[in-house]
N, C-alpha and C. Protein backbone atom coordinates (compact mmCIF):
# COMPACT_ATOMS: atom_id res chain seq x y z
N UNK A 1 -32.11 -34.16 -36.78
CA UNK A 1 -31.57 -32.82 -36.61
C UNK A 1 -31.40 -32.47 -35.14
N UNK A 2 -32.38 -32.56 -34.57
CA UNK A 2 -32.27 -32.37 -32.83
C UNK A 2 -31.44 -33.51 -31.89
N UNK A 3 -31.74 -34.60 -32.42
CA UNK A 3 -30.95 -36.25 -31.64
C UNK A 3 -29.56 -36.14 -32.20
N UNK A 4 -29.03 -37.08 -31.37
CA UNK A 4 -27.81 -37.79 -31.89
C UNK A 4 -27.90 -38.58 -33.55
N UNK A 5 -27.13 -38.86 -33.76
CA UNK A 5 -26.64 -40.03 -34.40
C UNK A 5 -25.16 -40.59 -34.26
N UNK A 6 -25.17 -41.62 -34.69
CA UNK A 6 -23.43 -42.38 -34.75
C UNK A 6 -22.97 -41.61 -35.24
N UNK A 7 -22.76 -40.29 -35.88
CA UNK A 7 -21.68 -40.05 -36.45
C UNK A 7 -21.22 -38.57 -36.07
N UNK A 8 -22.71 -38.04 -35.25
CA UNK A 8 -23.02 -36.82 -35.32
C UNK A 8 -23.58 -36.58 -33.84
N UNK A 9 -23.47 -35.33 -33.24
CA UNK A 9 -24.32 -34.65 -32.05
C UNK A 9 -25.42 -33.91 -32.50
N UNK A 10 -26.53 -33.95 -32.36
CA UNK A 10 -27.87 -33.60 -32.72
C UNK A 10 -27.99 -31.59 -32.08
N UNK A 11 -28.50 -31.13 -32.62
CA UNK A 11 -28.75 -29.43 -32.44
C UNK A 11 -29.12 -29.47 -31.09
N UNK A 12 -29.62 -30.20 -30.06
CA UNK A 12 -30.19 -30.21 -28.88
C UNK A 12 -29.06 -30.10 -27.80
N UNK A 13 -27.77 -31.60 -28.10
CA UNK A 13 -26.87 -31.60 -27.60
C UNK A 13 -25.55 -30.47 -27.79
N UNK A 14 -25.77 -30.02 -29.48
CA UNK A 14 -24.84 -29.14 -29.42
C UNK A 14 -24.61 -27.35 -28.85
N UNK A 15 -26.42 -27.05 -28.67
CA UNK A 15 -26.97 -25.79 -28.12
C UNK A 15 -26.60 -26.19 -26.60
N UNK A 16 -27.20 -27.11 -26.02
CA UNK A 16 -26.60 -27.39 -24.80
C UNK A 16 -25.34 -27.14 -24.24
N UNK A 17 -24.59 -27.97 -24.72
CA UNK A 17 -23.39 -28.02 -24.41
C UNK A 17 -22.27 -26.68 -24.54
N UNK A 18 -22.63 -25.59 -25.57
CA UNK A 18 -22.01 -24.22 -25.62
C UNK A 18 -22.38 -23.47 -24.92
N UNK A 19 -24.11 -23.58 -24.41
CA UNK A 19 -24.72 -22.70 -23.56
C UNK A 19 -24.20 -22.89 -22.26
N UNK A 20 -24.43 -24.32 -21.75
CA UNK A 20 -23.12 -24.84 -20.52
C UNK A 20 -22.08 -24.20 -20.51
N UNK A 21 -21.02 -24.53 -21.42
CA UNK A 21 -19.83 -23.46 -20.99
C UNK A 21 -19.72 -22.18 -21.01
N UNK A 22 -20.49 -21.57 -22.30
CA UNK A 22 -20.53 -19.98 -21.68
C UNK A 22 -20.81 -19.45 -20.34
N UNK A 23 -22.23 -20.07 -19.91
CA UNK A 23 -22.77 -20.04 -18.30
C UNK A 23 -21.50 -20.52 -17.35
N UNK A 24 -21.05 -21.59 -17.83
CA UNK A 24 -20.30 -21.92 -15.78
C UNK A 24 -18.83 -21.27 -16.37
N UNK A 25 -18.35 -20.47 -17.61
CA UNK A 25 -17.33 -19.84 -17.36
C UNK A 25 -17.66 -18.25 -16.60
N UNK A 26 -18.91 -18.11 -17.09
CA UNK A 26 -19.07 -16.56 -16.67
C UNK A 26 -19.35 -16.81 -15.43
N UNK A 27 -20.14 -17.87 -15.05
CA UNK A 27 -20.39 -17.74 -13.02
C UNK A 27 -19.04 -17.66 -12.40
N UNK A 28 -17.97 -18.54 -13.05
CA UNK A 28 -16.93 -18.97 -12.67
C UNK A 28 -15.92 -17.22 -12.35
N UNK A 29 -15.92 -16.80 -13.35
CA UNK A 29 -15.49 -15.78 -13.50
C UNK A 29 -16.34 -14.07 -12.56
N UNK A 30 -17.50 -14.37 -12.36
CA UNK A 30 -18.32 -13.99 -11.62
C UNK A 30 -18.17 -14.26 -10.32
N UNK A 31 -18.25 -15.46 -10.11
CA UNK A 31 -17.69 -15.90 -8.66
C UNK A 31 -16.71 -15.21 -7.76
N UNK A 32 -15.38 -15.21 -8.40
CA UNK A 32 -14.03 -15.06 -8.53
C UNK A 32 -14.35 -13.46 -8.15
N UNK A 33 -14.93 -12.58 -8.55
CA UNK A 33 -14.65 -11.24 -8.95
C UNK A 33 -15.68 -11.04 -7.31
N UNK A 34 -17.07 -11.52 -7.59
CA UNK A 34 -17.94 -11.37 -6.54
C UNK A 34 -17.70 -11.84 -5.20
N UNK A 35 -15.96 -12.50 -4.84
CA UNK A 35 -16.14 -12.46 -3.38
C UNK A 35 -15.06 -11.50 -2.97
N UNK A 36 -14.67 -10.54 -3.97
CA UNK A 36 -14.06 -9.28 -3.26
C UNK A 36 -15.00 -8.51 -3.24
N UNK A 37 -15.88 -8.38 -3.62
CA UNK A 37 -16.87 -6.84 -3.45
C UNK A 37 -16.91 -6.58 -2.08
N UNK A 38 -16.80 -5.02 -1.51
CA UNK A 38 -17.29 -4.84 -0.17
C UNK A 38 -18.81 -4.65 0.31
N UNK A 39 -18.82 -4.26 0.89
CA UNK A 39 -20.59 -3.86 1.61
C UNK A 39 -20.71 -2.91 0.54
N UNK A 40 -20.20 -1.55 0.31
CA UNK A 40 -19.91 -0.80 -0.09
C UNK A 40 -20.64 -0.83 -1.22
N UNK A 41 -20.17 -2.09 -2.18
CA UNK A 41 -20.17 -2.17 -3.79
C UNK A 41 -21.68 -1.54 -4.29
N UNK A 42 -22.03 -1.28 -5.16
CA UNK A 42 -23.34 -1.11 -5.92
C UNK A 42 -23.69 -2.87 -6.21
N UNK A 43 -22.69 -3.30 -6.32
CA UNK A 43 -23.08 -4.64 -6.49
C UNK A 43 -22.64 -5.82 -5.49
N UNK A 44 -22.78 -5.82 -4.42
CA UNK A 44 -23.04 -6.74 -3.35
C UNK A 44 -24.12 -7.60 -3.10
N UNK A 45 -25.03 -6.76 -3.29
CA UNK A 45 -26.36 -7.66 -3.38
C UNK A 45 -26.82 -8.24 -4.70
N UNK A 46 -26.39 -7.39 -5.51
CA UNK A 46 -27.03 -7.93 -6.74
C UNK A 46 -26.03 -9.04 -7.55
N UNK A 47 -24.90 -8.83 -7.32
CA UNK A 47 -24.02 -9.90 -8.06
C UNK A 47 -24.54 -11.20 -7.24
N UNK A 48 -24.54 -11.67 -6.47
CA UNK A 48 -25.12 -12.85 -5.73
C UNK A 48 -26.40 -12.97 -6.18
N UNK A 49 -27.06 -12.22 -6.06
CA UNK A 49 -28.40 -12.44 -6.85
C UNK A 49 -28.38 -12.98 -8.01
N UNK A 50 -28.00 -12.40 -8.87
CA UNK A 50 -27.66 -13.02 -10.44
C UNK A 50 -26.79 -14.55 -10.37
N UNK A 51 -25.82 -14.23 -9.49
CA UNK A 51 -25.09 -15.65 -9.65
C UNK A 51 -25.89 -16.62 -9.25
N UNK A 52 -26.53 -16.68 -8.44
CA UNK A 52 -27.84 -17.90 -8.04
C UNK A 52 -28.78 -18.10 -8.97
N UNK A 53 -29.29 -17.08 -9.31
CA UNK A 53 -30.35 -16.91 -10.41
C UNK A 53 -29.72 -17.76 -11.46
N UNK A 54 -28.46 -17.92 -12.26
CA UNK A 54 -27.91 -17.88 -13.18
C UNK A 54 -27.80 -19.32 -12.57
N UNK A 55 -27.45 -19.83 -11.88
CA UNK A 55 -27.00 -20.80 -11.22
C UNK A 55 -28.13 -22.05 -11.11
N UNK A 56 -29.11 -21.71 -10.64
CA UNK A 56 -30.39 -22.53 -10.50
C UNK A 56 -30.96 -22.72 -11.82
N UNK A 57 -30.85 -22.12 -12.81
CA UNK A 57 -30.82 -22.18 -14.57
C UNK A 57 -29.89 -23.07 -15.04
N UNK A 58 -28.91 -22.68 -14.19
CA UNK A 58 -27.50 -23.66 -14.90
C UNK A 58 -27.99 -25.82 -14.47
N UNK A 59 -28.29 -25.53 -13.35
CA UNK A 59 -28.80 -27.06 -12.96
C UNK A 59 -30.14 -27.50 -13.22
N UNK A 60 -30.96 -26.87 -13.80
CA UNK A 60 -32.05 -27.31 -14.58
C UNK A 60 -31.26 -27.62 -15.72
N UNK A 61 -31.02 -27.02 -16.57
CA UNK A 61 -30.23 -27.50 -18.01
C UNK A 61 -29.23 -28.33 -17.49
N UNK A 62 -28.42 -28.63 -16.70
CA UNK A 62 -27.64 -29.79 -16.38
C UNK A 62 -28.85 -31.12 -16.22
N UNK A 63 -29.55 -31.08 -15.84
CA UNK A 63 -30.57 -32.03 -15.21
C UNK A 63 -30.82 -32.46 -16.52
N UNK A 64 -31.48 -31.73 -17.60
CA UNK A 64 -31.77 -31.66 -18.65
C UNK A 64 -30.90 -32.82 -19.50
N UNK A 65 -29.48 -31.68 -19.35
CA UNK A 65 -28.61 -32.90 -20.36
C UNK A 65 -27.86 -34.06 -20.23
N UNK A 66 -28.43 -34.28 -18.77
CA UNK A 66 -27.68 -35.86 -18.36
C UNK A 66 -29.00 -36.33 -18.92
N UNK A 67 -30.14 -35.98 -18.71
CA UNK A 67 -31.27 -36.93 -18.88
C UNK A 67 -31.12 -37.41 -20.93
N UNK A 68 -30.94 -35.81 -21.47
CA UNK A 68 -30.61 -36.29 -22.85
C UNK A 68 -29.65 -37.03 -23.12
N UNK A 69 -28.41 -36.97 -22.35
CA UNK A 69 -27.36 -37.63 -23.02
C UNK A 69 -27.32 -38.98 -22.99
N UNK A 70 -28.49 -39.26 -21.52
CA UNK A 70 -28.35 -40.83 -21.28
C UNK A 70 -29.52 -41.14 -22.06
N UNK A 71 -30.40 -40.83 -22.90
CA UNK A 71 -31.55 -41.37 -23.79
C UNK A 71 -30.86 -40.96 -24.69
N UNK A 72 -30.29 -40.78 -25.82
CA UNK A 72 -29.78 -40.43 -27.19
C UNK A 72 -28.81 -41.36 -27.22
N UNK A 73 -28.36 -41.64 -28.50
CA UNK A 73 -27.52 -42.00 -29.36
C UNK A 73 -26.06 -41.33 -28.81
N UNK A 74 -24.94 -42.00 -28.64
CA UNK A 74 -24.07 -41.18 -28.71
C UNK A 74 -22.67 -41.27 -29.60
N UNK A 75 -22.49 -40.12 -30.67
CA UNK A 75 -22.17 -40.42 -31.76
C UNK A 75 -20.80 -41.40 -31.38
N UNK A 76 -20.12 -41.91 -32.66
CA UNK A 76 -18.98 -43.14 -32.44
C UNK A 76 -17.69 -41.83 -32.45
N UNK A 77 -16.37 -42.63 -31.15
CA UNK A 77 -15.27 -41.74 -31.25
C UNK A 77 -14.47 -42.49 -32.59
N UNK A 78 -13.73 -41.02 -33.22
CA UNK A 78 -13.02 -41.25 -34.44
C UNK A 78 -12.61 -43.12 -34.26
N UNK A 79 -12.30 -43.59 -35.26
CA UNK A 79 -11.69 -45.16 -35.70
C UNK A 79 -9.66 -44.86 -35.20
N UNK A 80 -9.29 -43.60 -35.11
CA UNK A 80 -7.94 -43.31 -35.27
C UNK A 80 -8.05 -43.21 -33.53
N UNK A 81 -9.11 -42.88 -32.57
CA UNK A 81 -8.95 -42.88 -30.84
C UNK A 81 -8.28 -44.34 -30.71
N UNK A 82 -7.10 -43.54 -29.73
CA UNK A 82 -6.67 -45.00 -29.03
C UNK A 82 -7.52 -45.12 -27.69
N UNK A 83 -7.19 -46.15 -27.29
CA UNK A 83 -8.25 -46.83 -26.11
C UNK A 83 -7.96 -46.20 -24.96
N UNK A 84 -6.70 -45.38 -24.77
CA UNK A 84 -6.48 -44.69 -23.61
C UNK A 84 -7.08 -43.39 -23.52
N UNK A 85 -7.19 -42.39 -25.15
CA UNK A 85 -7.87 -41.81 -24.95
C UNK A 85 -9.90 -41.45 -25.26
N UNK A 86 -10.08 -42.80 -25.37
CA UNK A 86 -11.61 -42.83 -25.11
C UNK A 86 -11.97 -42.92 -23.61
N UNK A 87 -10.87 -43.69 -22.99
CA UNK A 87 -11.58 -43.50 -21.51
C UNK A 87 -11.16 -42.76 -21.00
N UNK A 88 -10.06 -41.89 -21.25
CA UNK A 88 -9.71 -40.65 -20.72
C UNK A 88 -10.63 -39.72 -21.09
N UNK A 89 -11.55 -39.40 -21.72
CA UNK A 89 -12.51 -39.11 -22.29
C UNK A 89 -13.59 -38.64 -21.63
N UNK A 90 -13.94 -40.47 -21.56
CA UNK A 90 -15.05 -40.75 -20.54
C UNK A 90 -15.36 -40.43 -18.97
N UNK A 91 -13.44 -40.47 -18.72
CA UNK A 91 -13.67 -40.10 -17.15
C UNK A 91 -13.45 -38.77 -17.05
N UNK A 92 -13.12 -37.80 -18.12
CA UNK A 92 -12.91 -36.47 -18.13
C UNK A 92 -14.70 -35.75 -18.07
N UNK A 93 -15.11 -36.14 -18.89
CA UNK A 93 -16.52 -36.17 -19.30
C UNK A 93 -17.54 -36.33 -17.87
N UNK A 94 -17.22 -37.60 -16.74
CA UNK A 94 -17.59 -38.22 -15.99
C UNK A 94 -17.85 -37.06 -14.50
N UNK A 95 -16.61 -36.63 -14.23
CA UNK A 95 -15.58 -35.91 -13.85
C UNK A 95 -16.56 -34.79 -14.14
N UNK A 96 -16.35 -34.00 -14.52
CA UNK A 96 -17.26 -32.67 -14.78
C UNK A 96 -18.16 -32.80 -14.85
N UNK A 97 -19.31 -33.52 -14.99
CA UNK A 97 -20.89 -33.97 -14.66
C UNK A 97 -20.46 -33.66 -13.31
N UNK A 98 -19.81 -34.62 -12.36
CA UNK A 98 -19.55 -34.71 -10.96
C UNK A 98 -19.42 -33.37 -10.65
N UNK A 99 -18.21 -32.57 -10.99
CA UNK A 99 -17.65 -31.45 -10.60
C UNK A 99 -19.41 -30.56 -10.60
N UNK A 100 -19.82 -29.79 -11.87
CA UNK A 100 -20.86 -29.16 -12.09
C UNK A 100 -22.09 -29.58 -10.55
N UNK A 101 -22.40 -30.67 -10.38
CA UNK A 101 -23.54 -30.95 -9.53
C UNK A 101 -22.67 -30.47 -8.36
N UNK A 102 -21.71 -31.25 -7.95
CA UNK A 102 -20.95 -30.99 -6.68
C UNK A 102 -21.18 -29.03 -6.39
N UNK A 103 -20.84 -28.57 -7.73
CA UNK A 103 -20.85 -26.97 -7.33
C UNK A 103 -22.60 -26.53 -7.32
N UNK A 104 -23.14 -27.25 -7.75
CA UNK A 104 -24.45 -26.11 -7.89
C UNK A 104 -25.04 -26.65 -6.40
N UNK A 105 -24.48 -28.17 -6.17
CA UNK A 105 -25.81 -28.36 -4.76
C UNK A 105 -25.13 -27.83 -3.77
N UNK A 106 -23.58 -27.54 -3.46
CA UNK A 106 -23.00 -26.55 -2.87
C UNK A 106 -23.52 -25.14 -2.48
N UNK A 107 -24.06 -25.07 -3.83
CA UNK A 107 -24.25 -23.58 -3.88
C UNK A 107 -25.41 -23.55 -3.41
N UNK A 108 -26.52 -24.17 -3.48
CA UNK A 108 -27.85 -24.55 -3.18
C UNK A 108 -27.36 -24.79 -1.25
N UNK A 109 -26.30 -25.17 -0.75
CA UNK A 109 -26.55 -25.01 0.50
C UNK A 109 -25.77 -24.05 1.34
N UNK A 110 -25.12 -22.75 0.88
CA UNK A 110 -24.51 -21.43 1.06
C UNK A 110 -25.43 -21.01 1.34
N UNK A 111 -26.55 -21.14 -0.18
CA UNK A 111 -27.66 -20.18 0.09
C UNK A 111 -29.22 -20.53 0.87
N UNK A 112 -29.00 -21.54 1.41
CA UNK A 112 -29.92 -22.35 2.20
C UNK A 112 -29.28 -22.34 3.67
N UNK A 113 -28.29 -21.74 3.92
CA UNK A 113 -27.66 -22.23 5.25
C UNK A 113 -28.36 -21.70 6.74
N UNK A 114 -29.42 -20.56 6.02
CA UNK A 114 -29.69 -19.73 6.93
C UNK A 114 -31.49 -20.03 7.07
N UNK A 115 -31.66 -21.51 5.63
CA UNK A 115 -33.50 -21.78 5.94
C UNK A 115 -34.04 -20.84 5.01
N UNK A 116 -33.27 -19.91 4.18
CA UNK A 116 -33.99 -19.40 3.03
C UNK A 116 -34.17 -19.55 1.61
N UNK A 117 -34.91 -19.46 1.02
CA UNK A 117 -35.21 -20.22 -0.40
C UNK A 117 -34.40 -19.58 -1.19
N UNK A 118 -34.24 -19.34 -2.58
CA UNK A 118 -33.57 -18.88 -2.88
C UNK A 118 -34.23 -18.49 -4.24
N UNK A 119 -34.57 -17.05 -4.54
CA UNK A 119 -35.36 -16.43 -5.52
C UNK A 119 -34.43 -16.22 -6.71
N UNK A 120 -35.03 -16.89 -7.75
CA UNK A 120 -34.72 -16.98 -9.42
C UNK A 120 -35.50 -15.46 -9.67
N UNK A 121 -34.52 -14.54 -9.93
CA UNK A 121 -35.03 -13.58 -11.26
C UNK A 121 -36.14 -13.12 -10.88
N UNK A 122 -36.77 -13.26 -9.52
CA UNK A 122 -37.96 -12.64 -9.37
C UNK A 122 -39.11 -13.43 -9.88
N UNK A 123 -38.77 -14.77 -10.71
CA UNK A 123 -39.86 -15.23 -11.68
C UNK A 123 -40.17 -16.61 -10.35
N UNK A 124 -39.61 -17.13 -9.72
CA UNK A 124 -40.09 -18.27 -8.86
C UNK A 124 -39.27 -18.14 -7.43
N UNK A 125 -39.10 -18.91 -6.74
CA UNK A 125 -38.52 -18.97 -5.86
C UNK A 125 -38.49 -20.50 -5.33
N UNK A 126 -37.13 -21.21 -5.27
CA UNK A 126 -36.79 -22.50 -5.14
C UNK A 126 -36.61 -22.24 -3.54
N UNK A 127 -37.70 -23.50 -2.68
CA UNK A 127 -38.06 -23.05 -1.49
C UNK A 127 -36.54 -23.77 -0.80
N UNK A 128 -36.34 -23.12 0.61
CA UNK A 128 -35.43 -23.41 1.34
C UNK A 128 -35.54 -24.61 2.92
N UNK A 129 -34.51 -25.38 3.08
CA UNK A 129 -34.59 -26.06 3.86
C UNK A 129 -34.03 -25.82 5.03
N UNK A 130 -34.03 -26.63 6.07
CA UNK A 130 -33.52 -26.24 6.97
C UNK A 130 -31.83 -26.66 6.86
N UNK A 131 -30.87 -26.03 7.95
CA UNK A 131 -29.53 -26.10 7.68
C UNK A 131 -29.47 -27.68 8.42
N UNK A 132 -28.68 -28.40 7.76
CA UNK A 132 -28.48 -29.95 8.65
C UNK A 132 -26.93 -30.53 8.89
N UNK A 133 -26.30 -29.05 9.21
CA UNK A 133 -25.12 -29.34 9.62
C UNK A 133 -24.61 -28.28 10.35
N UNK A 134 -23.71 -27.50 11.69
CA UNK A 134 -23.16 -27.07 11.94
C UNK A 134 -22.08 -25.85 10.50
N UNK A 135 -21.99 -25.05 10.57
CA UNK A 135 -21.06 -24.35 9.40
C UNK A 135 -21.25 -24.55 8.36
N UNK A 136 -22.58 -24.51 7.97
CA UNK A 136 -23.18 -25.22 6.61
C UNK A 136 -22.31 -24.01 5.47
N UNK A 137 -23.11 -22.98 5.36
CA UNK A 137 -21.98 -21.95 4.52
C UNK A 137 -20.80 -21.94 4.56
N UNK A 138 -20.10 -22.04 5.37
CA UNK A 138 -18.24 -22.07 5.62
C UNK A 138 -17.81 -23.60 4.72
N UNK A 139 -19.09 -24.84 5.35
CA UNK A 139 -18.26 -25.92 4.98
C UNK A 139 -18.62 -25.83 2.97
N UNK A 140 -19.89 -25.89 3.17
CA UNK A 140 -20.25 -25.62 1.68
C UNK A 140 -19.43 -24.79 0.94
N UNK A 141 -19.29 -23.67 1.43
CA UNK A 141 -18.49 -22.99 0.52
C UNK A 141 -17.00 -23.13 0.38
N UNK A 142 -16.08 -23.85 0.73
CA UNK A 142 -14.81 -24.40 0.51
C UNK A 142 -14.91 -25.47 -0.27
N UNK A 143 -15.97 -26.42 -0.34
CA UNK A 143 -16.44 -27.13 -1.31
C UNK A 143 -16.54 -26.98 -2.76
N UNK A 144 -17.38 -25.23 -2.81
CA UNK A 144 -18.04 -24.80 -3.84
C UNK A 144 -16.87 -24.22 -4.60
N UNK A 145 -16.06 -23.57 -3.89
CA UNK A 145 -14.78 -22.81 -4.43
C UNK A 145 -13.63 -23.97 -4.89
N UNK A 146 -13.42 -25.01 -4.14
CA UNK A 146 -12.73 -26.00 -4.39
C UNK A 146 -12.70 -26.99 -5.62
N UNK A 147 -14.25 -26.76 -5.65
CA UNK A 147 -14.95 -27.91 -6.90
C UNK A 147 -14.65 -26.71 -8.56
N UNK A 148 -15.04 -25.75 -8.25
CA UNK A 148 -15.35 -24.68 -9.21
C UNK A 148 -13.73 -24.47 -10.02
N UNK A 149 -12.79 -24.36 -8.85
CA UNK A 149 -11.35 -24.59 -9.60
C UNK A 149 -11.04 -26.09 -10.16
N UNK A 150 -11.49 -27.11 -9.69
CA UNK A 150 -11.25 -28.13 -10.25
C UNK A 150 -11.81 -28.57 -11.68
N UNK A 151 -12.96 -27.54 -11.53
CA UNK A 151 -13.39 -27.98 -12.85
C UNK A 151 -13.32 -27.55 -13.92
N UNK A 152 -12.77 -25.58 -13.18
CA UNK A 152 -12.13 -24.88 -14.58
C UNK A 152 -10.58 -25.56 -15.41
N UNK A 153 -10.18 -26.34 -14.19
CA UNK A 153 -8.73 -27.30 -14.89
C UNK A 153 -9.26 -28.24 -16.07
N UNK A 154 -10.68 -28.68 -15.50
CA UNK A 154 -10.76 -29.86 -16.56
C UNK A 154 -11.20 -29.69 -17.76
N UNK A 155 -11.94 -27.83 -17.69
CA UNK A 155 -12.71 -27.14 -18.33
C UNK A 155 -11.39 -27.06 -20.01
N UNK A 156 -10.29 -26.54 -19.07
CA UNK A 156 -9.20 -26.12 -19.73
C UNK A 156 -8.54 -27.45 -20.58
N UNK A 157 -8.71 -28.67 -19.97
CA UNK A 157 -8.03 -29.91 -20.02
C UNK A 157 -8.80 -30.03 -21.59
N UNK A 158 -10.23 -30.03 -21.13
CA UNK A 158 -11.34 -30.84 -22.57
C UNK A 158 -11.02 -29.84 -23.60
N UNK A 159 -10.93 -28.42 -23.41
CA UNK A 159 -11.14 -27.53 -24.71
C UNK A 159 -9.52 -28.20 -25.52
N UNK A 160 -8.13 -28.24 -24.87
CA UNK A 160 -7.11 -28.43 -25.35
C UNK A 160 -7.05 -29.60 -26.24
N UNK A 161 -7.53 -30.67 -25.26
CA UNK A 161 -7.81 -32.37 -25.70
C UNK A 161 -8.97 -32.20 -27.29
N UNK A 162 -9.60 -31.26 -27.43
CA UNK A 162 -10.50 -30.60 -28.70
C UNK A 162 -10.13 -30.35 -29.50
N UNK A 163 -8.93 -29.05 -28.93
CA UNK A 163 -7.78 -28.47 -30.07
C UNK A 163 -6.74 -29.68 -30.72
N UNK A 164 -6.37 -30.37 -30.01
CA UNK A 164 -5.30 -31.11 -30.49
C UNK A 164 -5.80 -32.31 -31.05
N UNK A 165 -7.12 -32.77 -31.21
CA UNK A 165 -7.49 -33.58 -32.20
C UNK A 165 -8.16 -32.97 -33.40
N UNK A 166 -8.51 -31.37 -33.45
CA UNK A 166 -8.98 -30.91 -34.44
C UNK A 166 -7.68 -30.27 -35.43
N UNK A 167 -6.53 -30.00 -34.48
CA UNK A 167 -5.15 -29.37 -35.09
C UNK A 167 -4.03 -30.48 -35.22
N UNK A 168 -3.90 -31.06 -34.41
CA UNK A 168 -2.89 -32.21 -34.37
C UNK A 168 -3.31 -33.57 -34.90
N UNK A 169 -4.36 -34.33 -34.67
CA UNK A 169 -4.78 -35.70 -35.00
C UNK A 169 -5.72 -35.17 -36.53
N UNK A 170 -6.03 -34.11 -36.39
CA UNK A 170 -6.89 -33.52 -38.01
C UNK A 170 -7.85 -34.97 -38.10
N UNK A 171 -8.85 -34.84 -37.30
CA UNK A 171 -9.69 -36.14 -36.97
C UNK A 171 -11.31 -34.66 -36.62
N UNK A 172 -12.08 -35.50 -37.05
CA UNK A 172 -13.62 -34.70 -36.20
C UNK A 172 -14.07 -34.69 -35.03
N UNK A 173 -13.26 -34.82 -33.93
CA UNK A 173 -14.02 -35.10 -32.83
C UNK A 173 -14.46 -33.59 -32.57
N UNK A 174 -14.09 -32.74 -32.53
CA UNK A 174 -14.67 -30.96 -32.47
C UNK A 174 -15.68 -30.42 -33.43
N UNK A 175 -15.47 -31.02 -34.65
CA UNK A 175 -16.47 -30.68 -35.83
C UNK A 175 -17.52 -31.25 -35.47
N UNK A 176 -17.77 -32.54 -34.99
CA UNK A 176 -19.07 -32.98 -34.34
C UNK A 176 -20.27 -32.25 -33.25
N UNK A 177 -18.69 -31.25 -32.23
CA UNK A 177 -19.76 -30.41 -31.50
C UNK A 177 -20.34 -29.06 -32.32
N UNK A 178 -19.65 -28.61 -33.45
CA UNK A 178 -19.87 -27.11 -34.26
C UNK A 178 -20.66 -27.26 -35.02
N UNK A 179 -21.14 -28.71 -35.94
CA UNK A 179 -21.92 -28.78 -37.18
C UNK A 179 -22.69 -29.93 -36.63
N UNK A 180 -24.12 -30.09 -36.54
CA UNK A 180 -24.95 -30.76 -36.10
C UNK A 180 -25.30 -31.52 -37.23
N UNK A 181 -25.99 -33.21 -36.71
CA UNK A 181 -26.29 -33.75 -37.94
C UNK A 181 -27.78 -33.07 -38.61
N UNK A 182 -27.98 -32.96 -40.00
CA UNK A 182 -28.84 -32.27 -40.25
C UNK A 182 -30.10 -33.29 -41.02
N UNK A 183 -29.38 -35.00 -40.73
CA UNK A 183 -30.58 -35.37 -41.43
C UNK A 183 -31.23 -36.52 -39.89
């Protein structure tokens, strides 16, 4: 019920993986909105706050599900995948692991640029290092913004590549992430 199987994504991988995209669409979308605010805003300080907070959550559960995905089972693609698109797949798949880390350790050095840790929710505080580059925020953050659009493309790429084997190929590769195996 919680693992993989060949045929199936286990309740572990499939809670994961929705909780993932809800989170890096709303930071994403958060992001976007939070670098017009002025001084001004009621929320200047606090939207950054949350987005880190939200953010340092987001890469624990990333940490999490590379570690699951590479110990589990991972169910078999339909018998009807052609070979171009299993590894298109794979490097789409590959690709956004990359993208996701690229943005959070980004983000981890915006908010480190200045040697300060960076406080979760009030509940811990992930300590800070020193800056080890010249324009650490400027360079980091063209990075962070750069990576974050690249990955809402691929974001957009996987949900479509979903639709069109659940609407067009009428194959399970989407039913696998919605209905978990239950034995």
């Amino acid at each position: 019920m919680f693992r993989n199987s060949k045929q199936n994504y286990g309740l572990t991988a499939i809670i994961t993986h929705w909780l993932s995209a809800i989170v890096v669409i709303g930071l994403f979308a958060v992001g976007v909105w939070m670098v017009e605010l002025t001084y001004y805003s009621p929320w200047y300080k606090n939207a950054p706050h949350l987005h880190k907070s939200i953010g340092v959550l987001l890469l624990a559960l990333t940490v999490f599900r590379l570690i699951w995905r590479w110990s589990n089972t991972k169910p078999e693609a339909d018998s009807s995948h052609i070979l171009l698109e299993k590894h298109a797949a794979k490097i789409t798949h590959s690709i956004i692991y990359l993208l996701l880390l690229t943005i959070m350790l980004s983000g981890l050095m915006i908010s480190m640029a200045e040697g300060r840790g960076i406080m979760v929710f009030d509940w811990f505080e992930v300590p800070g290092i020193s800056p080890f580059m010249a324009n650490q925020a400027d360079v980091a953050g063209s990075i962070h913004q750069l990576a974050a659009y690249g990955l809402m493309g691929l974001v957009l790429l996987h949900g479509l590549g979903a639709l069109k084997h659940h609407f067009i190929d009428k194959d399970a590769t989407l039913v696998k992430m919605l209905k978990f195996n239950r034995g």
